[in-house]
Each structure stands twice: as structure tokens, then as C-alpha cells.
C-alpha atoms as a PDB file:
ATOM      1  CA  UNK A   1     122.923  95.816  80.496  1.00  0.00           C
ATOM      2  CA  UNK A   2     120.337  92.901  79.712  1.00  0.00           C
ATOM      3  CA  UNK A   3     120.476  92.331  76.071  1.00  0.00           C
ATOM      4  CA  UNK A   4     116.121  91.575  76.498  1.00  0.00           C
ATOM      5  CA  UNK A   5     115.908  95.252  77.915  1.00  0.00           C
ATOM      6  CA  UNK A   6     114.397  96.455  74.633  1.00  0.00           C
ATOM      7  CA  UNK A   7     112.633  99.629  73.086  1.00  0.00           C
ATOM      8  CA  UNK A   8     108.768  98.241  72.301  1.00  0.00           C
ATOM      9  CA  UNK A   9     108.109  95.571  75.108  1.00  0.00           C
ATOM     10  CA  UNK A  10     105.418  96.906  76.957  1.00  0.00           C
ATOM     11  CA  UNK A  11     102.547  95.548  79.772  1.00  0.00           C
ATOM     12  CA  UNK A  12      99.737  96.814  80.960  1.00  0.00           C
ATOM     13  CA  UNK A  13      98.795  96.815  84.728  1.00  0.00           C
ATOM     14  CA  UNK A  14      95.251  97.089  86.387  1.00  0.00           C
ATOM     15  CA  UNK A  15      94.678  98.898  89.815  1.00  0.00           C
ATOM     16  CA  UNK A  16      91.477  99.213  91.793  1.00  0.00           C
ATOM     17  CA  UNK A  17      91.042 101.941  93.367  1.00  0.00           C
ATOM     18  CA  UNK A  18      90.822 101.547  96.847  1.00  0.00           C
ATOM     19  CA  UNK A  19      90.443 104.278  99.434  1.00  0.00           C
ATOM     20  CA  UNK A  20      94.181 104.005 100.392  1.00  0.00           C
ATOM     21  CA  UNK A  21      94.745 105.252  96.566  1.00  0.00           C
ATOM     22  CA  UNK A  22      92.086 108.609  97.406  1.00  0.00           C
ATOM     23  CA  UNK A  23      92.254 112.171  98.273  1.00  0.00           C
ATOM     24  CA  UNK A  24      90.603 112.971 101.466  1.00  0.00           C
ATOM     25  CA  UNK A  25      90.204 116.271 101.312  1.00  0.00           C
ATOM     26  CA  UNK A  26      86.783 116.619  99.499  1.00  0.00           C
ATOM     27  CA  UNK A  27      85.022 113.957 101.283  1.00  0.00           C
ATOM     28  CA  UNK A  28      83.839 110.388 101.087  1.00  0.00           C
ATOM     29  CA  UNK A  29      82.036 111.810  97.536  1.00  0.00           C
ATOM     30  CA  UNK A  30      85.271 113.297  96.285  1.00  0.00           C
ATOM     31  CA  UNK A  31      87.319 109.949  96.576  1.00  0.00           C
ATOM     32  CA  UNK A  32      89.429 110.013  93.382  1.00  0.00           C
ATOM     33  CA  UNK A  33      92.679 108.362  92.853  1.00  0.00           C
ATOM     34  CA  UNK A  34      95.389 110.845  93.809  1.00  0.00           C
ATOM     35  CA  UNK A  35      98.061 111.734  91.429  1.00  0.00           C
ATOM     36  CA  UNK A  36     100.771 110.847  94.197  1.00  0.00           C
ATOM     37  CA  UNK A  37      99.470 107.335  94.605  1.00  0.00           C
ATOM     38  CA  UNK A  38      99.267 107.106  90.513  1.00  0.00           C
ATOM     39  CA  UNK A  39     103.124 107.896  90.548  1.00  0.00           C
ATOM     40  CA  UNK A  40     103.570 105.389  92.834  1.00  0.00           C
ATOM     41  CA  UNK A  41     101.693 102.441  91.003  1.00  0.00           C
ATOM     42  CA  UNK A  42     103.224 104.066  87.859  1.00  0.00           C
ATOM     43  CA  UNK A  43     106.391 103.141  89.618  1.00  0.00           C
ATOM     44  CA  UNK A  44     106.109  99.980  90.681  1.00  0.00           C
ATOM     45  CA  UNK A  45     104.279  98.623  87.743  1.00  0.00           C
ATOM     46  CA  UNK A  46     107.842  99.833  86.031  1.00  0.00           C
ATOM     47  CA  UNK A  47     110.018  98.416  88.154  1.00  0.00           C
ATOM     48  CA  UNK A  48     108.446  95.389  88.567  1.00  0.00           C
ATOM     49  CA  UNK A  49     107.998  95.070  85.173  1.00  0.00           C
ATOM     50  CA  UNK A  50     112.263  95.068  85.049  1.00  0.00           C
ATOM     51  CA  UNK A  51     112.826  92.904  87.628  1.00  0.00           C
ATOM     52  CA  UNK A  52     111.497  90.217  84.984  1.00  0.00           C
ATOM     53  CA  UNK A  53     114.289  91.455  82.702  1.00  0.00           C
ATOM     54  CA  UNK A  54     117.474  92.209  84.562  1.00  0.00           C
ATOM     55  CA  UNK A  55     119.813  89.597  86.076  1.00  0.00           C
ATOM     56  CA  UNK A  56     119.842  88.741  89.218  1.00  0.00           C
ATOM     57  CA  UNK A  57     121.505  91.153  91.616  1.00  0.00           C
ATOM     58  CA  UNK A  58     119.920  94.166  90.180  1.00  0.00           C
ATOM     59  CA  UNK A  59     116.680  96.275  90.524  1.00  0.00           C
ATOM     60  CA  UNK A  60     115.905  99.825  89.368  1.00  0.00           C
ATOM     61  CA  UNK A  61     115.480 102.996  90.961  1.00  0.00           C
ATOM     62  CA  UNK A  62     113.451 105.707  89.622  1.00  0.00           C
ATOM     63  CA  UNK A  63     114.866 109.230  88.749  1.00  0.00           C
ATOM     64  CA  UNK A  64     112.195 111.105  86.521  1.00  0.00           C
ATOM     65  CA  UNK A  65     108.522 110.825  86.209  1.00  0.00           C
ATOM     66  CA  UNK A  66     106.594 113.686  83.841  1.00  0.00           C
ATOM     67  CA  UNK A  67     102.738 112.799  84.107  1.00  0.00           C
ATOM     68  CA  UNK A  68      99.648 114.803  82.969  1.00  0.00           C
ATOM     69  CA  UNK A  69      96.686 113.693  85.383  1.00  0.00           C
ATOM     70  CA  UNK A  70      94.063 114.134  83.251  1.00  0.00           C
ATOM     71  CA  UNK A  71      90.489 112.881  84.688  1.00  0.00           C
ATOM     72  CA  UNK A  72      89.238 112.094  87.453  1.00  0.00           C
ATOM     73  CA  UNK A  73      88.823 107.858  88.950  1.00  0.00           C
ATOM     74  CA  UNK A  74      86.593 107.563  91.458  1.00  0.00           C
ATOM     75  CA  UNK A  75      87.126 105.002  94.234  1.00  0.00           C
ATOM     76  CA  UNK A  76      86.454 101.689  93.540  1.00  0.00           C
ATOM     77  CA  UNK A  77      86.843 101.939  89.630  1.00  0.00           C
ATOM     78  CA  UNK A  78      89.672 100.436  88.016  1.00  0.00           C
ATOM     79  CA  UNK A  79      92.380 102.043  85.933  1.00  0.00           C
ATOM     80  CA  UNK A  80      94.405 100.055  83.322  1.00  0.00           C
ATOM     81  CA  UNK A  81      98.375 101.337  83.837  1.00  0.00           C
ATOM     82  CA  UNK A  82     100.199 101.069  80.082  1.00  0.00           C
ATOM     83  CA  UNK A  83     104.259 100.951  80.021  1.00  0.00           C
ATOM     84  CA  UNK A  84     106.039 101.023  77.265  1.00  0.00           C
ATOM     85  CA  UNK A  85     110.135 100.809  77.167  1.00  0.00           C
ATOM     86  CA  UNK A  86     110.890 103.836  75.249  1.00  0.00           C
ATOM     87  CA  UNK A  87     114.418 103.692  75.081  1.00  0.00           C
ATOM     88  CA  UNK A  88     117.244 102.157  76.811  1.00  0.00           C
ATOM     89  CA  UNK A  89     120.888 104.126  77.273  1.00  0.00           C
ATOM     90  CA  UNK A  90     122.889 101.963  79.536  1.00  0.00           C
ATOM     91  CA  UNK A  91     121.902 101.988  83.023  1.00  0.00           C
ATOM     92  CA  UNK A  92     118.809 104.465  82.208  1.00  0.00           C
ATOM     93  CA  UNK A  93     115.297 103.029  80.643  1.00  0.00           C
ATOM     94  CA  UNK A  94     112.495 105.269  79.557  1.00  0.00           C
ATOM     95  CA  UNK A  95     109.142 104.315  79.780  1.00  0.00           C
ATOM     96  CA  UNK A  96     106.404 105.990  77.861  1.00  0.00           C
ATOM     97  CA  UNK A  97     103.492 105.852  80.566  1.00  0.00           C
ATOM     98  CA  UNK A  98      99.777 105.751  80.147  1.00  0.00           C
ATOM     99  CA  UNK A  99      96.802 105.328  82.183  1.00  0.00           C
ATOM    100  CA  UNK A 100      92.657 104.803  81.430  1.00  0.00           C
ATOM    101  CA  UNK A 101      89.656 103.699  83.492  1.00  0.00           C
ATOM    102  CA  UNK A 102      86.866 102.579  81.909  1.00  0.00           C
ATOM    103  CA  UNK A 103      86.141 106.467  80.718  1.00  0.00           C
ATOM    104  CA  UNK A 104      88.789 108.470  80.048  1.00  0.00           C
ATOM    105  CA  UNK A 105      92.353 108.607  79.547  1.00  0.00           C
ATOM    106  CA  UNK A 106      93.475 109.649  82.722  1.00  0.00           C
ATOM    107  CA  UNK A 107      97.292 110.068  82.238  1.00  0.00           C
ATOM    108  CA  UNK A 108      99.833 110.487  80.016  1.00  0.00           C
ATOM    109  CA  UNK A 109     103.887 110.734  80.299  1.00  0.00           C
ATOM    110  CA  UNK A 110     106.971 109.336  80.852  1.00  0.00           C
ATOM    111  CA  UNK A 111     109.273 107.833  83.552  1.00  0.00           C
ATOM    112  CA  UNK A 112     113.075 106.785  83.850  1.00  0.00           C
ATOM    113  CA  UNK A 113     114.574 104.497  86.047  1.00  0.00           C
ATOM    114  CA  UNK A 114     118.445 103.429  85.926  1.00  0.00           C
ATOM    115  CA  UNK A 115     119.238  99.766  86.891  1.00  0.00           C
ATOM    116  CA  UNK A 116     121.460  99.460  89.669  1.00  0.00           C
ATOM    117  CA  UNK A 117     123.367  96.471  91.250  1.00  0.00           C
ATOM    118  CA  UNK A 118     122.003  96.069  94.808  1.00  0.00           C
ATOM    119  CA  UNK A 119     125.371  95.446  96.322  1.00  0.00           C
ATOM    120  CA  UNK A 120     126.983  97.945  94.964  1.00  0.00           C
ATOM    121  CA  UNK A 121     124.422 100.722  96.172  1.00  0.00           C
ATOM    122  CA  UNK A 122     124.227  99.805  99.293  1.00  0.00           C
ATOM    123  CA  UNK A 123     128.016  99.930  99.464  1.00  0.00           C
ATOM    124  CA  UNK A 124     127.684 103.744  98.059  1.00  0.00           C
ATOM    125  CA  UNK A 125     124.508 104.444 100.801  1.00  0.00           C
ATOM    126  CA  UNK A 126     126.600 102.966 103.510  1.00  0.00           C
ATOM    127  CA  UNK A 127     129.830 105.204 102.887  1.00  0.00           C
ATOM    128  CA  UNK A 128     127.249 108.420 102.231  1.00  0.00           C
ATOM    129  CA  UNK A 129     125.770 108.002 105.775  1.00  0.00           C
ATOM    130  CA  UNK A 130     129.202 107.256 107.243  1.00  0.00           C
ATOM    131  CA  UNK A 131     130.833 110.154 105.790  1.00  0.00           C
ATOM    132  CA  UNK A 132     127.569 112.523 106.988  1.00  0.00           C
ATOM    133  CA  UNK A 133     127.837 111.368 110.359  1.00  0.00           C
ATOM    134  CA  UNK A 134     131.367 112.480 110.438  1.00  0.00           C
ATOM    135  CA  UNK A 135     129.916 116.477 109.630  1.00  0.00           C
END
């Protein structure tokens, strides 16, 4: 594993919410940034966020995300997205995750990811699919 994966290093990440981040359901008024699509930038901002430290050849896949949503962003406010590496075991890094528009906190939680080498997955995905379409 990297030796600059480290416990402490953190960034922060700001999103605009656009519609393509909303709920629908409640109407053109009731555009607020849906928890799915807050997992999601959680995600990426994560991952992206390791692809700065790993070595070439690898990237991350995530495993575990634990969120409270806990307010409400309207569309077209911003929301600041805080990681922070939490701990690193091997393969697996856990972030402690935060999130705040200009309000309110509006989550709180955690996410893991494991670092994988590319090749080497897609060696594993290619013999899973091979050995389903033999069922």
C-alpha cells in the first residue's frame, strides 16, 4: 500500500446542486439534493481524492457507505463535501465523511473503499463472467 495513504489527510469538495442532483417527486419547489446522488459525489470525491495517492495501476472501489442525510439543499445551492482518511488497513481506507451548505450540516458518516490493481480485477471480472456463462 502507498506509504502517503495516511490517517488525517483530508479535502474538501464543493458541488452545486444542479437539477440532475434533485428529487422529482415533490415538484420543481421540492428540488433538494437526493441522498442517492450525495452517495455518489461522496464517492467520487473519495476516490478521486486516492487516485492522487496510489501508484499507478490502481484505483479504488467502494464497499461501505453509512450516511445520516440530515437537511435539506435546495437546487442550485452549493454543498461543501469534507473527507477525512480515517484509517487505513491494507487494501481498505476509511473515510470519515461530512457534508454542509451554506445552512446546515447536511450529512454525516463514513465510507470505505479498498484499492485494487486494475489489471488484476479485471482478470477476476473476466473469469467471474466466464465461469457464469458456463451455468
Amino acid at each position: 500500500m502507498s506509504a502517503t495513504l495516511k490517517p488525517g489527510l483530508t479535502t474538501t469538495r464543493r458541488i452545486v446542486v444542479d437539477k440532475d442532483r434533485t428529487i422529482s417527486f415533490m415538484g420543481d419547489e421540492g428540488r433538494v439534493y437526493a441522498t442517492p446522488e450525495l452517495v455518489r459525489d461522496i464517492e467520487i470525491t473519495c476516490r478521486d481524492f486516492l487516485l492522487g495517492l496510489i501508484e499507478a495501476g490502481k484505483d479504488s472501489v467502494g464497499t461501505r457507505v453509512a450516511i445520516d442525510h440530515l437537511a435539506a439543499t435546495p437546487l442550485g445551492m452549493a454543498a461543501d463535501i469534507t473527507i477525512t482518511i480515517a484509517a487505513v488497513e491494507g487494501p481498505k481506507v476509511t473515510f470519515e465523511v461530512s457534508a454542509r451548505d451554506p445552512l446546515d450540516a447536511i450529512c454525516k458518516g463514513s465510507h470505505e473503499r479498498f484499492v485494487v490493481d486494475v489489471e488484476k480485477a479485471q482478470k477476476r471480472l473476466k473469469a467471474k463472467l466466464e465461469k457464469a456463462a458456463a451455468l
